[in-house]
C-alpha atoms as a PDB file:
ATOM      1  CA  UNK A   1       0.000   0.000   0.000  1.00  0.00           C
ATOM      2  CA  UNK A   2       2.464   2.198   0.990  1.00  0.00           C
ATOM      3  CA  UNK A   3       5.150   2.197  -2.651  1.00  0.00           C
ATOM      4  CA  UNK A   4       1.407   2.300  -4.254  1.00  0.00           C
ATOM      5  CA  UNK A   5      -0.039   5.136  -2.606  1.00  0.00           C
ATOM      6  CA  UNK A   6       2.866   6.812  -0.936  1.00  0.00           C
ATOM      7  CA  UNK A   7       1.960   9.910  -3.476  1.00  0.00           C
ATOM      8  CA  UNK A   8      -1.666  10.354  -3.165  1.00  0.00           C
ATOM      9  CA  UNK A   9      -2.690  13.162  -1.145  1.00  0.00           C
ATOM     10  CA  UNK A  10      -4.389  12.037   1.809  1.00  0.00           C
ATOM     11  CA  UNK A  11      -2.417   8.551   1.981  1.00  0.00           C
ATOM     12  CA  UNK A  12       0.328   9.384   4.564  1.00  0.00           C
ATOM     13  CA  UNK A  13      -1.863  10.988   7.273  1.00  0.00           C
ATOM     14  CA  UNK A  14      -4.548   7.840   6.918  1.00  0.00           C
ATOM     15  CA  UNK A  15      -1.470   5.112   6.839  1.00  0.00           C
ATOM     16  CA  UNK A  16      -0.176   6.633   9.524  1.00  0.00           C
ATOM     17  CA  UNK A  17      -3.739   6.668  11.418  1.00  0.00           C
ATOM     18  CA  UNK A  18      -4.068   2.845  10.506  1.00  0.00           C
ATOM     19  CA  UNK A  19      -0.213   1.991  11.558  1.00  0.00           C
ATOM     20  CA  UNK A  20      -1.594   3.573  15.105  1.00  0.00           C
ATOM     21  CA  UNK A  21      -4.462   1.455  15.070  1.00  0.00           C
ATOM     22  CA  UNK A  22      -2.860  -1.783  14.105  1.00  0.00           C
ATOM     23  CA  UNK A  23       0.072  -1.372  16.863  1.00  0.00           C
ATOM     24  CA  UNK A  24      -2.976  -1.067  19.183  1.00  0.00           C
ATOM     25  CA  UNK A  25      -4.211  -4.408  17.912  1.00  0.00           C
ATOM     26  CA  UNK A  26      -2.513  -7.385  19.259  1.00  0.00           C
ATOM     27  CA  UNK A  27      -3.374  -9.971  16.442  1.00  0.00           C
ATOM     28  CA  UNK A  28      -2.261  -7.426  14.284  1.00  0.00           C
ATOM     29  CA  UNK A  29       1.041  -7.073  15.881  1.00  0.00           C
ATOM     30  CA  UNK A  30       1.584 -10.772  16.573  1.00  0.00           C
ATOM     31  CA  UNK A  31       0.950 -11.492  12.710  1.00  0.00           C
ATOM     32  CA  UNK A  32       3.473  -8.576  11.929  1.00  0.00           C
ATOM     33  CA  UNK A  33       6.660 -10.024  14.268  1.00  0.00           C
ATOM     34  CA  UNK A  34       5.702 -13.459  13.157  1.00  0.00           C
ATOM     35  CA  UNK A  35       5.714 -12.392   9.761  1.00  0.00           C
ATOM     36  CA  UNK A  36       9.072 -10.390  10.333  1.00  0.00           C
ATOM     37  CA  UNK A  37      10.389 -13.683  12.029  1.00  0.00           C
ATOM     38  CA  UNK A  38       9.633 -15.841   8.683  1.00  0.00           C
ATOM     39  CA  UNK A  39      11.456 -13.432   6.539  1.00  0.00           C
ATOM     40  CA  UNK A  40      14.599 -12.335   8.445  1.00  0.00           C
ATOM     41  CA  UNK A  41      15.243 -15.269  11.224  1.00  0.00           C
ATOM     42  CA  UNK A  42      13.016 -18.885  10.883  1.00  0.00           C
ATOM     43  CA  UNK A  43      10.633 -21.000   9.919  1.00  0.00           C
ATOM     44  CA  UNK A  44       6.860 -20.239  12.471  1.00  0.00           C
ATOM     45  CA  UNK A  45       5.895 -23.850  13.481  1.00  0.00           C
ATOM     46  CA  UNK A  46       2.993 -23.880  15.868  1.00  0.00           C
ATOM     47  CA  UNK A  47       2.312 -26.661  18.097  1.00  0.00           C
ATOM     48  CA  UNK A  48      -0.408 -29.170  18.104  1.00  0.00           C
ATOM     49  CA  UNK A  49      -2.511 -30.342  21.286  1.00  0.00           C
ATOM     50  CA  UNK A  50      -4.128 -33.528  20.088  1.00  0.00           C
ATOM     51  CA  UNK A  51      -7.010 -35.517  21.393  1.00  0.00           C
ATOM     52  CA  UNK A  52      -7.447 -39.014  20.662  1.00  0.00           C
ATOM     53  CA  UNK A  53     -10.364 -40.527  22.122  1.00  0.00           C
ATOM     54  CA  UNK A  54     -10.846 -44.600  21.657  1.00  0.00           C
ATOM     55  CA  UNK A  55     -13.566 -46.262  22.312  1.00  0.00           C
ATOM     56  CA  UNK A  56     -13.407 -49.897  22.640  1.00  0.00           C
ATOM     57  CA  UNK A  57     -16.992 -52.453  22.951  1.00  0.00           C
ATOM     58  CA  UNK A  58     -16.485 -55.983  23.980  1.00  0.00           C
ATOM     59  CA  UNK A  59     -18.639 -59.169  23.695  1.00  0.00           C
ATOM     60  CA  UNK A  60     -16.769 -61.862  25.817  1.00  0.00           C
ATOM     61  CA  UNK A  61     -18.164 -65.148  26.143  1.00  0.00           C
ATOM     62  CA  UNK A  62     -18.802 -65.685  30.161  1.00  0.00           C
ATOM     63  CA  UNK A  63     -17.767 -68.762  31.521  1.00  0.00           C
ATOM     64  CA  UNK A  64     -19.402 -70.169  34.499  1.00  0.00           C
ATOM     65  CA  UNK A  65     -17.292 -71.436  37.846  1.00  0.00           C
ATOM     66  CA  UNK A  66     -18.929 -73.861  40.325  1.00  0.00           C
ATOM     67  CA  UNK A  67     -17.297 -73.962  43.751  1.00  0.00           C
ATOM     68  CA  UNK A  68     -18.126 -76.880  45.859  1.00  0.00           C
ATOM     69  CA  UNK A  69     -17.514 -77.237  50.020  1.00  0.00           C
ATOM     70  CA  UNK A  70     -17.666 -80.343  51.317  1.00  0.00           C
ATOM     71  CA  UNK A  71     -18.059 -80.995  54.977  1.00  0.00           C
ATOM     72  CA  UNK A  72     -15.221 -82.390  55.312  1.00  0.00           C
ATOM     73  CA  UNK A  73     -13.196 -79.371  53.851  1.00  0.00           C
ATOM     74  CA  UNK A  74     -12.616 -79.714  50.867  1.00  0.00           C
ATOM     75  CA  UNK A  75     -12.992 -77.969  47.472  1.00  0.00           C
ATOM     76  CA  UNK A  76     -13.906 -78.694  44.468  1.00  0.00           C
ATOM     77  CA  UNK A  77     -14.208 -76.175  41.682  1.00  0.00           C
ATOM     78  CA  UNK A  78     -15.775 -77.181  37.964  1.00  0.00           C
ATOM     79  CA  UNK A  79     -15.664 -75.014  35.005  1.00  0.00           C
ATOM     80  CA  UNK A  80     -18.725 -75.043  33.506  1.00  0.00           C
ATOM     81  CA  UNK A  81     -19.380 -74.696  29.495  1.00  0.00           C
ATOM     82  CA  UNK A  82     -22.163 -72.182  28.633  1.00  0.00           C
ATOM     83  CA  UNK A  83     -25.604 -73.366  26.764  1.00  0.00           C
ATOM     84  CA  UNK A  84     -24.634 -70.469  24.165  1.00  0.00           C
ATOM     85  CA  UNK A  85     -22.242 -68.636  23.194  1.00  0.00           C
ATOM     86  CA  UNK A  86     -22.303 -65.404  21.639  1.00  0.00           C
ATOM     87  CA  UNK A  87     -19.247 -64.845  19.422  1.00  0.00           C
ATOM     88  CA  UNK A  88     -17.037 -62.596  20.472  1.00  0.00           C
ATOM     89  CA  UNK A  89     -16.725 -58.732  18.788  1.00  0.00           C
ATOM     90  CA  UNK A  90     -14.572 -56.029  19.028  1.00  0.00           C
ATOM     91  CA  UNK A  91     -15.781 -52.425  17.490  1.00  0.00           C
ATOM     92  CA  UNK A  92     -12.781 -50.052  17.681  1.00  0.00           C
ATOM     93  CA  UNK A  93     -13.900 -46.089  17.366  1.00  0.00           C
ATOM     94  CA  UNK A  94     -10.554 -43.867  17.589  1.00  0.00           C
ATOM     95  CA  UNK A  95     -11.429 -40.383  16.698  1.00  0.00           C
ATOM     96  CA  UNK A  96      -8.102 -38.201  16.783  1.00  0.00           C
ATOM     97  CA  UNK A  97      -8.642 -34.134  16.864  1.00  0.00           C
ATOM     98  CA  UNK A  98      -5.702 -31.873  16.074  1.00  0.00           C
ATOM     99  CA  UNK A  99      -5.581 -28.457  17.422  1.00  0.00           C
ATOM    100  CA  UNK A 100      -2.797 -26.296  15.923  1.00  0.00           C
ATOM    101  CA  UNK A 101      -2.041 -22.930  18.012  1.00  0.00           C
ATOM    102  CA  UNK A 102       0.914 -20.800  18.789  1.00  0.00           C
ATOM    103  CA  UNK A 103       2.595 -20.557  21.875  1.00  0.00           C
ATOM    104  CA  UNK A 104       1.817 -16.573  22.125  1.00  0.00           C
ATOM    105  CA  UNK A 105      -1.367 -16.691  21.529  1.00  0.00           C
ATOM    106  CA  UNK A 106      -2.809 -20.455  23.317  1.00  0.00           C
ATOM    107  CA  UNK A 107      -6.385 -18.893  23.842  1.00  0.00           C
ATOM    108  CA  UNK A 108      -6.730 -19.779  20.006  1.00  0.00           C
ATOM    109  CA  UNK A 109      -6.619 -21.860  17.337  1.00  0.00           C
ATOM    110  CA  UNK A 110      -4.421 -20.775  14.219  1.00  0.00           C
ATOM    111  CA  UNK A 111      -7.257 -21.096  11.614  1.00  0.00           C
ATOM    112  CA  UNK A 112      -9.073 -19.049  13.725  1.00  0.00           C
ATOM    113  CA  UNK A 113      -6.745 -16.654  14.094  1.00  0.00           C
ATOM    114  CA  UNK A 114      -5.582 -16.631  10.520  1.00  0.00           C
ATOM    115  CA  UNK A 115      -9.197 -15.896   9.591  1.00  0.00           C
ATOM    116  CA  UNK A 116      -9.623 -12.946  11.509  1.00  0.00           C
ATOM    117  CA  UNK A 117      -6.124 -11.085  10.832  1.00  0.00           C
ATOM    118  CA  UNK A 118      -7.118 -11.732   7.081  1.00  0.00           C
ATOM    119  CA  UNK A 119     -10.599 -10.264   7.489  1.00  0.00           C
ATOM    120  CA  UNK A 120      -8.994  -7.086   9.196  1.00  0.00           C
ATOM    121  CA  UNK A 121      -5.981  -7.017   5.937  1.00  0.00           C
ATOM    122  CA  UNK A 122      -9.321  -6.908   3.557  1.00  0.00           C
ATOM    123  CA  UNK A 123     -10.943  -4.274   5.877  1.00  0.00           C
ATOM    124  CA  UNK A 124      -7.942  -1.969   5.447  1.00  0.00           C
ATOM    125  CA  UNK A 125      -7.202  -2.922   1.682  1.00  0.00           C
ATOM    126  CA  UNK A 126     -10.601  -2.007   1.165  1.00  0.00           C
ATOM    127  CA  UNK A 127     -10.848   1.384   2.778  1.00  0.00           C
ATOM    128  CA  UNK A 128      -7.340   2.150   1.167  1.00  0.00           C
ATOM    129  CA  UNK A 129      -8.821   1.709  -2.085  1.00  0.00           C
ATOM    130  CA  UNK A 130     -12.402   2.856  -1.738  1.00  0.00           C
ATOM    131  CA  UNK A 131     -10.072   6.324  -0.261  1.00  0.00           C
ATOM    132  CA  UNK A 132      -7.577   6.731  -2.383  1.00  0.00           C
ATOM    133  CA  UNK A 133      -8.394   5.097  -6.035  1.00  0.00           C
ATOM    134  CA  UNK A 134     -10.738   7.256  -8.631  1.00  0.00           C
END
């Protein structure tokens, strides 16, 4: 915006207005030293909190245990077969949720917050050019 309309009259004393504004604006600055970072120093790489949840149902066949006392002390323990058996099932359900954020800014999660600094760029592209293009 600025090399574009450094030269129309008006520009400077709105930029400067809207420089105020975004220094004011923490997303705005984040997005500004992170984008700084990328070009002069690193790579960003946000972390990840991840949820896995697994859910696990089970159809085991029961088995049946008779325990016999005699009176004279002793015991005597049969295993019993049941009359039917259901056949055993597993049904796995894993559901795995990935939650990317950045360290700075933990309250939220990057799409989010990529979403809403782009909606405020197209806010001020828009009133740059609705100001300052005939």
């Amino acid at each position: 915006m600025q090399s574009e309309f450094d030269k129309v009259s008006g520009f400077k004393d709105w930029y400067a207005e809207k420089q105020a504004e975004m220094q004011s604006d923490e997303a705005m600055r984040f997005f500004n030293k992170k984008r700084v970072a990328t070009i002069h120093q690193k790579t960003i790489k946000p972390l990840a909190h991840v949820k896995v949840n697994i859910a696990v149902n089970l159809t085991i066949t029961p088995s049946i245990s008779i325990v016999i006392i005699r009176n004279d002390g002793t015991v005597e323990k049969r295993e019993l077969e049941p009359t039917s058996q259901p056949a055993a099932a597993i049904d796995n359900n894993v559901e795995t949720e990935w939650r990317w954020y950045f360290n700075d800014l933990p309250d939220k999660d990057v799409v989010t917050l990529c979403k809403e600094y782009f909606a405020k760029l197209e806010n001020l592209v828009t009133e740059c050019e609705s100001n300052f293009t005939s």
